[in-house]
C-alpha atoms as a PDB file:
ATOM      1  CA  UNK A   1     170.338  67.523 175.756  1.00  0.00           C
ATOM      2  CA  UNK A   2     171.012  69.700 178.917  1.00  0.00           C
ATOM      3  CA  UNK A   3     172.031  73.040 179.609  1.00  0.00           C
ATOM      4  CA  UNK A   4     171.857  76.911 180.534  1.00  0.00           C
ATOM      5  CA  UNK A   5     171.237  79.776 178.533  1.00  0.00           C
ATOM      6  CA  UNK A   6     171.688  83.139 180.191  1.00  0.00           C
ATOM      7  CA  UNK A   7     171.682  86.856 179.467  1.00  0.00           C
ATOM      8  CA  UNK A   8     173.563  89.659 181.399  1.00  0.00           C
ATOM      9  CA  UNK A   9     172.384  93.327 180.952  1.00  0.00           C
ATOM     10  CA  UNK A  10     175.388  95.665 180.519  1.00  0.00           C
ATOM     11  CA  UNK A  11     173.075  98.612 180.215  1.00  0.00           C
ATOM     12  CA  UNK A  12     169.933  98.832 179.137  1.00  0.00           C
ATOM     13  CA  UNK A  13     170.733  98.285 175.307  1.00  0.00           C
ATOM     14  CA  UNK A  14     173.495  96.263 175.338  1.00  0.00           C
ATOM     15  CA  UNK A  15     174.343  92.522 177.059  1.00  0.00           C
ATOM     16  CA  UNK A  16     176.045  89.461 176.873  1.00  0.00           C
ATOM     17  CA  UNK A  17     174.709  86.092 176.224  1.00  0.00           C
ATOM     18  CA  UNK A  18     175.643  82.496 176.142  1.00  0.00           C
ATOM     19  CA  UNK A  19     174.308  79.176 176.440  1.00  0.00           C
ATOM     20  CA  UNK A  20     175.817  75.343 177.043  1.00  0.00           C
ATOM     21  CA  UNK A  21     174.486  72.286 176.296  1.00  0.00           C
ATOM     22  CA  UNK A  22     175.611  68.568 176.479  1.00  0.00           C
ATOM     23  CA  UNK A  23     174.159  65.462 175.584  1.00  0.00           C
ATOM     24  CA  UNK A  24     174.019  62.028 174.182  1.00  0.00           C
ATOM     25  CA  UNK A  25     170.959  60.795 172.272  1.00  0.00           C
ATOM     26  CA  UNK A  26     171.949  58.885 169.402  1.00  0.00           C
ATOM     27  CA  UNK A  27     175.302  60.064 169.460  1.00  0.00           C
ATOM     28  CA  UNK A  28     178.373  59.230 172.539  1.00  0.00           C
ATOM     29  CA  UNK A  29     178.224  62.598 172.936  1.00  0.00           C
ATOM     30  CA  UNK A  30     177.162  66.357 171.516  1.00  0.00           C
ATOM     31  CA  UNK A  31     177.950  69.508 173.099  1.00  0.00           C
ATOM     32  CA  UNK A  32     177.217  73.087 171.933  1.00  0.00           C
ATOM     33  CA  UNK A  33     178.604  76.475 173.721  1.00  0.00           C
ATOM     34  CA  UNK A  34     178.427  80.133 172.670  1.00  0.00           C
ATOM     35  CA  UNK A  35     178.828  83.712 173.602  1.00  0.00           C
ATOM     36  CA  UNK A  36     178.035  86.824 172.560  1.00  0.00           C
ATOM     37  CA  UNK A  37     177.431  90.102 172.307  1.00  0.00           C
ATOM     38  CA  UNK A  38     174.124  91.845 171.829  1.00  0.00           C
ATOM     39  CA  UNK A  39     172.301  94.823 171.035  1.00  0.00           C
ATOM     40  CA  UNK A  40     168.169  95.695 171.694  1.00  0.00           C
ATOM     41  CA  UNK A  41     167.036  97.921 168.725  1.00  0.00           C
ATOM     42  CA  UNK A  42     163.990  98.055 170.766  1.00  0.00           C
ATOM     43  CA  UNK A  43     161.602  95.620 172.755  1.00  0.00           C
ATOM     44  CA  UNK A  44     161.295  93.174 169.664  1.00  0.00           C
ATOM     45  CA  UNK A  45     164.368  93.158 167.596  1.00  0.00           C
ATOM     46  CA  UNK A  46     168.107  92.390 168.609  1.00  0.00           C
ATOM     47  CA  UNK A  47     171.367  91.791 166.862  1.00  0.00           C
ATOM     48  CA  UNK A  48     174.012  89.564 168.518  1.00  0.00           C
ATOM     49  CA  UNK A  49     177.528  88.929 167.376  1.00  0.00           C
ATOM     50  CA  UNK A  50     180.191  86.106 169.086  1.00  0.00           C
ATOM     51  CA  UNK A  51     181.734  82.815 168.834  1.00  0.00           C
ATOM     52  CA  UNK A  52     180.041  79.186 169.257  1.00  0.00           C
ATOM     53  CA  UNK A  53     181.305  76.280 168.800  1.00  0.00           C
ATOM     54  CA  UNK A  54     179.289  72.706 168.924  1.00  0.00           C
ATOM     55  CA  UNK A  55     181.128  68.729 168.919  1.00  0.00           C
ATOM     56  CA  UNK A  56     179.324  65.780 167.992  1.00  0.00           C
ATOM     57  CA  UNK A  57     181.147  62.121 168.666  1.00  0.00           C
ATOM     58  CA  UNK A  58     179.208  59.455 167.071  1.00  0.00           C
ATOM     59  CA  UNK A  59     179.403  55.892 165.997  1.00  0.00           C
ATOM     60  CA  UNK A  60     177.483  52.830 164.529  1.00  0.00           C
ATOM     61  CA  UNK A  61     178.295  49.929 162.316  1.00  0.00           C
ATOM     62  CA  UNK A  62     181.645  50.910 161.758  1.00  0.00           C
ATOM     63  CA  UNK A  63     180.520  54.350 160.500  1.00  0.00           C
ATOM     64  CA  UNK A  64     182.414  57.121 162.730  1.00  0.00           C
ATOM     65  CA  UNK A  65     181.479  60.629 163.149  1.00  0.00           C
ATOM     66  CA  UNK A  66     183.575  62.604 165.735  1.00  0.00           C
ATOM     67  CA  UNK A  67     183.668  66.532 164.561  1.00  0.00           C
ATOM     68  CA  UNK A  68     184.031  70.185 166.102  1.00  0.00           C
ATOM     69  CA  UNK A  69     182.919  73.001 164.435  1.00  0.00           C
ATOM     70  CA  UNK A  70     183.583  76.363 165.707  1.00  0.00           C
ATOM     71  CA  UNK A  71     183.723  80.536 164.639  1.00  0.00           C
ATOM     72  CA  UNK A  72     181.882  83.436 164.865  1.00  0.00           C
ATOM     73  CA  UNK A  73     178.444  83.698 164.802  1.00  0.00           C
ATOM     74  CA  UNK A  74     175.974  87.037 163.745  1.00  0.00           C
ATOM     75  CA  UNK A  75     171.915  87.044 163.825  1.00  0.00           C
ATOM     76  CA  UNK A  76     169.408  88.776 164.529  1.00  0.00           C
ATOM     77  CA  UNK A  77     166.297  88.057 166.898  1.00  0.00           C
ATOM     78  CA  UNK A  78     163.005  88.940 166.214  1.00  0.00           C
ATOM     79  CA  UNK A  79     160.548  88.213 169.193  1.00  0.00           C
ATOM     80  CA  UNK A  80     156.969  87.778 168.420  1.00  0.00           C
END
């Protein structure tokens, strides 16, 4: 897998943040893309809110797996 992640400062609490990544590896193809919204409680701990959605497109033997899953998304980071 390839890709960019990135994070825009809107001010000096809140940003937005996405990432996209494509691929193969065992699969034809996989893809994953997101973007959201975030908030820094302080230096360590952030919530983020948006929408991702990810696509795998696999095959073997007969056996096919071609899916994409998508809707919002809400965590929180904790850097150590």
């Amino acid at each position: 897998m390839v890709g960019l992640r990135g994070k825009y400062s809107l001010t000096p609490e809140i940003y937005l943040t996405g990432w996209g990544l494509i691929g193969a590896g065992g699969a034809d193809l996989d893809w994953d893309v997101a973007l959201g919204l975030g908030y820094d409680f302080n230096e360590r701990i952030s919530a983020i809110a948006g929408y991702r959605a990810l696509g795998v497109d696999y095959s073997d033997d007969g056996f096919l797996f071609d899916a994409v899953q998508q809707g919002p998304i809400l965590g929180v980071s904790i850097k150590f």
